[in-house]
Protein backbone atom coordinates (compact mmCIF):
# COMPACT_ATOMS: atom_id res chain seq x y z
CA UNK A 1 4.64 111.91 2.17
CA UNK A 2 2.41 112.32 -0.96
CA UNK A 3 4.04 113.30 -4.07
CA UNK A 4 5.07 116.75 -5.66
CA UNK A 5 5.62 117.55 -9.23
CA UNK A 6 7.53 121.03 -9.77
CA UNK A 7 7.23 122.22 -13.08
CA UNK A 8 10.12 123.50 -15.41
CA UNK A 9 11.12 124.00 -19.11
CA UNK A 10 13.84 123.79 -21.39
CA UNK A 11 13.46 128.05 -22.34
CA UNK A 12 15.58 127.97 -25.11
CA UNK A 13 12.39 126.18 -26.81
CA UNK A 14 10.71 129.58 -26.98
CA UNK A 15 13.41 131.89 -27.71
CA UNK A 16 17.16 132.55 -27.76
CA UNK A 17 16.71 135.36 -25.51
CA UNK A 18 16.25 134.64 -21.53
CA UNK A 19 14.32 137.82 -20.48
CA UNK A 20 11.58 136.51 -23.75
CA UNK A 21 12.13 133.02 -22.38
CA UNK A 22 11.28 133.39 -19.00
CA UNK A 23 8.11 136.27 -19.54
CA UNK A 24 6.68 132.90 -21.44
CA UNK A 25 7.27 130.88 -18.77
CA UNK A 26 5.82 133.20 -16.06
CA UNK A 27 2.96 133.57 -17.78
CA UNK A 28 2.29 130.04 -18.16
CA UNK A 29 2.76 129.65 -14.44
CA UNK A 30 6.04 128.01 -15.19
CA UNK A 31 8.18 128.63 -12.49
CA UNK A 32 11.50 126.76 -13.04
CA UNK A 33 13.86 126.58 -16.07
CA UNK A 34 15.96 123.56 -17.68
CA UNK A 35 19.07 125.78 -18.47
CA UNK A 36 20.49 124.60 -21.84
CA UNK A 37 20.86 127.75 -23.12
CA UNK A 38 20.48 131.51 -23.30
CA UNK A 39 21.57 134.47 -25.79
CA UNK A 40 22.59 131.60 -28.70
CA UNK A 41 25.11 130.39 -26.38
CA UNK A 42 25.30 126.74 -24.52
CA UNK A 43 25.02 126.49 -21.04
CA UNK A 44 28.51 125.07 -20.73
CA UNK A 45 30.34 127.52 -23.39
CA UNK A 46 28.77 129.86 -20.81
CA UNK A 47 31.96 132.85 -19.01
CA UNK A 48 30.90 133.68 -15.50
CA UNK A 49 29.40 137.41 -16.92
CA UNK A 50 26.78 135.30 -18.89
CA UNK A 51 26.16 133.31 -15.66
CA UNK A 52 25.89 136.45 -13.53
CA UNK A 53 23.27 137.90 -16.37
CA UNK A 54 21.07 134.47 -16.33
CA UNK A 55 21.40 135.02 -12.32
CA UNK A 56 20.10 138.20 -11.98
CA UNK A 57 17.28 138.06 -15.08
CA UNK A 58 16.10 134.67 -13.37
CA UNK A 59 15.89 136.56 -9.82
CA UNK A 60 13.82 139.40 -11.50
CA UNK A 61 11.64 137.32 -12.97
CA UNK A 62 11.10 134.88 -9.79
CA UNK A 63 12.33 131.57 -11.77
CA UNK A 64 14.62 129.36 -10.12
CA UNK A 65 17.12 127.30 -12.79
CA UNK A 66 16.12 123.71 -12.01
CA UNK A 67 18.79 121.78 -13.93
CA UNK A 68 21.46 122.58 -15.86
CA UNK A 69 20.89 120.97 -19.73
CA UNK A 70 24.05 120.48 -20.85
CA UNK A 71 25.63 118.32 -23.45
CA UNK A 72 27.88 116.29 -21.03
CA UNK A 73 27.98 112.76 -22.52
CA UNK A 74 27.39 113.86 -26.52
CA UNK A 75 30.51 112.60 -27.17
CA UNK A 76 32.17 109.90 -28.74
CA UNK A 77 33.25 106.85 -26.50
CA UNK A 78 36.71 106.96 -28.66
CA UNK A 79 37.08 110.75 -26.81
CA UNK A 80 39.45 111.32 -23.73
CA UNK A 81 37.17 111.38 -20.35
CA UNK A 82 39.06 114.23 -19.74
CA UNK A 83 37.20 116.12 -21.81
CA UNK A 84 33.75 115.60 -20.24
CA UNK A 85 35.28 115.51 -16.77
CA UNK A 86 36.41 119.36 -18.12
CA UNK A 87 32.97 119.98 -18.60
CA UNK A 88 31.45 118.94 -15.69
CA UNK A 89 34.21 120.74 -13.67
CA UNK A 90 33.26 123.52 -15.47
CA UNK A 91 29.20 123.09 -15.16
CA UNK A 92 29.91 122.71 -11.85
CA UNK A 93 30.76 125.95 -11.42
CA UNK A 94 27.86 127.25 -12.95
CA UNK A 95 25.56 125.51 -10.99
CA UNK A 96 27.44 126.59 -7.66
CA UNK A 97 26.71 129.85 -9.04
CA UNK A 98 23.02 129.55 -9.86
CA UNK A 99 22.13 127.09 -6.88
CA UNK A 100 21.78 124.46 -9.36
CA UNK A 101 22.34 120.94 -8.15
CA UNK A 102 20.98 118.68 -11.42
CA UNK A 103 22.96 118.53 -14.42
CA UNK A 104 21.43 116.39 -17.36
CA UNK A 105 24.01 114.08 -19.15
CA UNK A 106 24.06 111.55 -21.78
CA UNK A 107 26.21 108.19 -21.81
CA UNK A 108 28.03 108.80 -25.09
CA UNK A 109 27.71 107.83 -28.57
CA UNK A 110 29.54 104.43 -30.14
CA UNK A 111 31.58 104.68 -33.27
CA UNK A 112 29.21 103.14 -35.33
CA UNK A 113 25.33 104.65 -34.62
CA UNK A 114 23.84 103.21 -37.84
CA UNK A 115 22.71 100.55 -35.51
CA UNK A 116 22.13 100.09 -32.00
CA UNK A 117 22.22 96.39 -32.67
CA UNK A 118 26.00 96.03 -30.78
CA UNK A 119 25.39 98.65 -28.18
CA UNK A 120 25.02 96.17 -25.43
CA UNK A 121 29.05 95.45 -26.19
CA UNK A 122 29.40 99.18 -24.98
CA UNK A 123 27.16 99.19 -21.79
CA UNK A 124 30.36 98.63 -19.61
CA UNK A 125 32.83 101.20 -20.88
CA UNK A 126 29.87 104.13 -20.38
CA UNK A 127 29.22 102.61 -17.28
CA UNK A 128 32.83 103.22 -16.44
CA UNK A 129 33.33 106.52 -17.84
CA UNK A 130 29.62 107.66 -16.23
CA UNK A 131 31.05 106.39 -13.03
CA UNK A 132 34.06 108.95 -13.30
CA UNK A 133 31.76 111.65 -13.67
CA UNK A 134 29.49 110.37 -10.88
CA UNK A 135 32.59 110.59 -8.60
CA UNK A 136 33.06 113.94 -8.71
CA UNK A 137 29.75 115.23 -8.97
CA UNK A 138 29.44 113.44 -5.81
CA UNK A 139 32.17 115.01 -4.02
CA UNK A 140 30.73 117.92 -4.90
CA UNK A 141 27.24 117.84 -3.99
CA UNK A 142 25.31 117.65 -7.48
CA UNK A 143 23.45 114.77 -9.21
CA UNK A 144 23.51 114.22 -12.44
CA UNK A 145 20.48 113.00 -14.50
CA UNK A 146 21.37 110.63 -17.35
CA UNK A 147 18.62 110.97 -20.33
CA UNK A 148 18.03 108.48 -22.74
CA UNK A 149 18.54 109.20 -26.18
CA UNK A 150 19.10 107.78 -29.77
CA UNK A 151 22.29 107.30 -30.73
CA UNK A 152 23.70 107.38 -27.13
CA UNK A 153 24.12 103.77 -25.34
CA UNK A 154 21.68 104.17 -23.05
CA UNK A 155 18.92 104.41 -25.75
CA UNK A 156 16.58 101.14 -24.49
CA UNK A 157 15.03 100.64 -21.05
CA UNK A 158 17.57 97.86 -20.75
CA UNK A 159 20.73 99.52 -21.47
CA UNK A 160 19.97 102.63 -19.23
CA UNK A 161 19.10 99.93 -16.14
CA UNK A 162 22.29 98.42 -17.17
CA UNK A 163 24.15 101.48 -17.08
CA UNK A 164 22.76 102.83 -13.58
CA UNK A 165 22.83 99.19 -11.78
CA UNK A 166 26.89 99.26 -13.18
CA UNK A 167 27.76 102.46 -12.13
CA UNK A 168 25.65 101.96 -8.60
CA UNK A 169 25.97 105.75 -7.56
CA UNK A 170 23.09 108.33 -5.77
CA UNK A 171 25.42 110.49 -7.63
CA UNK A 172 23.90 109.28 -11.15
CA UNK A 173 19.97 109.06 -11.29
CA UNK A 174 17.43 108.69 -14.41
CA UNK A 175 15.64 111.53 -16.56
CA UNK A 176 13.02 109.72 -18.32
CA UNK A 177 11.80 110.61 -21.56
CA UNK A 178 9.13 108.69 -22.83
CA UNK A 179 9.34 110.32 -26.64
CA UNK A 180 13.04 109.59 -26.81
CA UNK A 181 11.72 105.64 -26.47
CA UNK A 182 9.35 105.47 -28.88
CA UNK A 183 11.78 107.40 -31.11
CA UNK A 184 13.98 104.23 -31.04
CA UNK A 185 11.21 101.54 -31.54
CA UNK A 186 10.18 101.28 -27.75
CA UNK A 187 6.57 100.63 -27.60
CA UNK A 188 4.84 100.77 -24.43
CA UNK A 189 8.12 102.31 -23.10
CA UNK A 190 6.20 102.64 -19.36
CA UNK A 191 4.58 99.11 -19.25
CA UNK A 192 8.19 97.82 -20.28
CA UNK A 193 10.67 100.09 -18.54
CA UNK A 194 9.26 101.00 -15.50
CA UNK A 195 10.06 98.44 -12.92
CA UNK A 196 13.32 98.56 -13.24
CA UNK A 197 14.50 101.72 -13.59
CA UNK A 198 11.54 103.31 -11.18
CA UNK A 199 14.30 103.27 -8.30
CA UNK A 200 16.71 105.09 -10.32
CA UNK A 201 14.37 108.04 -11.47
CA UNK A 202 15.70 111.71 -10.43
CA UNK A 203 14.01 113.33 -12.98
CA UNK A 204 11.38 113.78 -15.83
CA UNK A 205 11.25 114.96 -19.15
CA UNK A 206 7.64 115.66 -20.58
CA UNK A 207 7.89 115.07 -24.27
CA UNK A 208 5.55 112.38 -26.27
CA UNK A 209 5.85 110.63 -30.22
CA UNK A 210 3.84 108.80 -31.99
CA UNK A 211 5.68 104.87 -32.40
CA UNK A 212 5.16 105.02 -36.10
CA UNK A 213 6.53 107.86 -37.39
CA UNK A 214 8.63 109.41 -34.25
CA UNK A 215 7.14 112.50 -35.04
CA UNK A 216 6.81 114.58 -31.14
CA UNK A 217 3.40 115.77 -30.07
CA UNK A 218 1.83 117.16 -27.35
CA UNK A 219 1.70 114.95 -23.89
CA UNK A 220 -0.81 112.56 -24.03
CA UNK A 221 -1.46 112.68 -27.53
CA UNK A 222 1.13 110.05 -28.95
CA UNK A 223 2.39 106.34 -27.63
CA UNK A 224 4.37 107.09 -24.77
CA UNK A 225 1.96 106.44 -22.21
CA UNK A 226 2.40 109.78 -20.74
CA UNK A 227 -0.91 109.33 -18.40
CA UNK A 228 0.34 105.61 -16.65
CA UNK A 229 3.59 107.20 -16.29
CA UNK A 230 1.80 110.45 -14.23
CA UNK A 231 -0.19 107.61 -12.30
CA UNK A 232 3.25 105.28 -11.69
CA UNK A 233 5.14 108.73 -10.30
CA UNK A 234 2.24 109.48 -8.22
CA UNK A 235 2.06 106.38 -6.51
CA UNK A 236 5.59 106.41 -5.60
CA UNK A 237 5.12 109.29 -3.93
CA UNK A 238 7.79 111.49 -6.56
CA UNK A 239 9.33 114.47 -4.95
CA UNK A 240 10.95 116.36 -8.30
CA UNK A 241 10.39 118.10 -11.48
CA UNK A 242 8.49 117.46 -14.41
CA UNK A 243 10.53 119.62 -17.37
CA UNK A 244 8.56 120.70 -20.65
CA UNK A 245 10.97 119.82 -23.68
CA UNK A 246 8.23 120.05 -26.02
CA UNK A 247 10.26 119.94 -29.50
CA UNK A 248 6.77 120.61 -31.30
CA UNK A 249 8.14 122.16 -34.07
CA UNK A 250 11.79 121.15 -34.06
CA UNK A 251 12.98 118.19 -32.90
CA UNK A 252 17.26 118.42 -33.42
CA UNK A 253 19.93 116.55 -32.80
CA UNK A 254 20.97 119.25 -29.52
CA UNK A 255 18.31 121.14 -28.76
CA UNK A 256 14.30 121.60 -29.73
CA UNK A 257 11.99 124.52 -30.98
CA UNK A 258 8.15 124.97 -30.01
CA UNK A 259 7.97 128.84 -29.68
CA UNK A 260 5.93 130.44 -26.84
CA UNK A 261 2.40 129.01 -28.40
CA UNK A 262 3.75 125.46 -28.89
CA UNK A 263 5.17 125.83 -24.68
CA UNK A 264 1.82 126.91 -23.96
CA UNK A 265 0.36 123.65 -25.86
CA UNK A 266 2.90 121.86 -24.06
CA UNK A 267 2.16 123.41 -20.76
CA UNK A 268 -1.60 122.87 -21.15
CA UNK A 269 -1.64 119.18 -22.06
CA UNK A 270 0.57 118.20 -19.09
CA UNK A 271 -2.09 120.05 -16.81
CA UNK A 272 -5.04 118.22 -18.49
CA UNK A 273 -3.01 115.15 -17.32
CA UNK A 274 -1.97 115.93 -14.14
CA UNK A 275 -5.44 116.91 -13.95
CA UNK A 276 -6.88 113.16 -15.07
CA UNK A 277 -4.28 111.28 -12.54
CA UNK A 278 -4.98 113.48 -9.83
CA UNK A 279 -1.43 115.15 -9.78
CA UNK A 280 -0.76 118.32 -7.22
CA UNK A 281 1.58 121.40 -8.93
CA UNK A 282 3.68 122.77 -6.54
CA UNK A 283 6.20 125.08 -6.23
């Protein structure tokens, strides 16, 4: 089996409005969508009329939703796991009604995120909680892809392997993103990170920083070694998506901007590389 990259995109980087969204992404050749959200509204703040809308403009425009982005996980560890399991019940849903089966997740933030100096101390109670969450997306038939971030436990390549190897589910798999490593000091984030959590990876998120300033630019242009990580996928023969979350002109603290020219940037620079590490688009 040789490997396939699928390419998608967060749309709500170019525009608030799907229809605008997914005319970019069409005419990029872009032909699946990271669904985090549409008309100013969150994926999982979503009634089943908005679904039903993002259903049929998706089918119109021949774009299939890839993964659901949701905010599952940016929570505090003090909160109630009912809450999140809520949320997933409810994403659930909306992927059942957009034949979505990835939802991306986070492993919630500690009290104190001043410093990620104590996080190890809360590697076990996100593993539990994640594990909760694995259950039932298990029972019914999604995965969820667990992104590292800063601020969230799971910000180091040690603390997400620590995470996964504790909660020990096919229900729970990885969504790499290199820029989100260098953003919290990890240099060399493939050379380090890779062989341990390459049997974990479900999923990939094409962003890239610079190490000393954090500042996101295109793939390929900044330190997180967006070319060995094309090679390392390739060799293991990776069957899954590669999603465009550019953030090249804002990089927040729940969502991104680039605009239709800075997802065409975006777009282009991930093609150079594929290009240079001899990776085949499909679709």
């Amino acid at each position: 089996m040789s490997a396939t990259f699928r390419l998608s995109a967060f749309g709500d980087e170019i525009a608030a409005d799907l229809a605008e969204q997914l005319r970019t992404l069409v005419g990029l050749n872009v032909r699946g969508l990271d669904l985090r959200g549409a008309w100013g509204k969150n994926v999982a703040r979503m009634e089943d009329d908005d679904v039903a809308r993002v259903k049929q403009v998706c089918a119109g425009y021949n774009v299939k939703v890839a993964c659901l982005g949701s905010p599952v996980g940016k929570s505090p560890l003090a909160e109630t796991i009912d809450f999140e399991k809520g949320n997933l019940t409810r994403l659930m849903a909306i992927g059942n009604m957009l034949d979505a089966r990835f939802i991306r997740i986070f492993s919630f933030y500690p009290a104190d995120t001043s410093t990620n100096a104590h996080y190890d101390q809360h590697v076990a109670e996100s593993a539990d909680r994640l594990g909760i969450l694995a259950g039932l997306a298990e029972k019914e038939g999604f995965t969820l892809v667990l992104e590292n971030e800063k601020g969230i436990v799971t910000d180091t390549p040690e603390r997400c392997l620590a995470v996964l190897q504790a909660v020990n589910s096919p229900a729970l798999r990885f969504a790499w993103d290199s820029a989100n490593f260098i953003q919290v000091g990890v240099g060399k984030p493939v050379d380090r990170g890779w062989a341990g959590l390459q049997p974990y990876i479900g999923y990939v998120h094409i962003k890239d920083a610079l190490l000393e300033s954090g500042k996101v630019v295109p793939a390929g242009e900044g330190d997180g070694q967006l070319p060995e990580l094309l090679a390392k996928l390739k060799a293991m023969d990776y069957q899954g998506t590669l999603a465009l979350e550019p953030h090249l002109k804002i990089a927040g603290h729940s969502s991104g901007f680039s605009g239709a020219e800075g997802m065409e940037i975006a777009a282009r620079a991930l093609r150079k590389l594929m290009a240079e590490t001899g990776c085949q688009e499909v679709w």
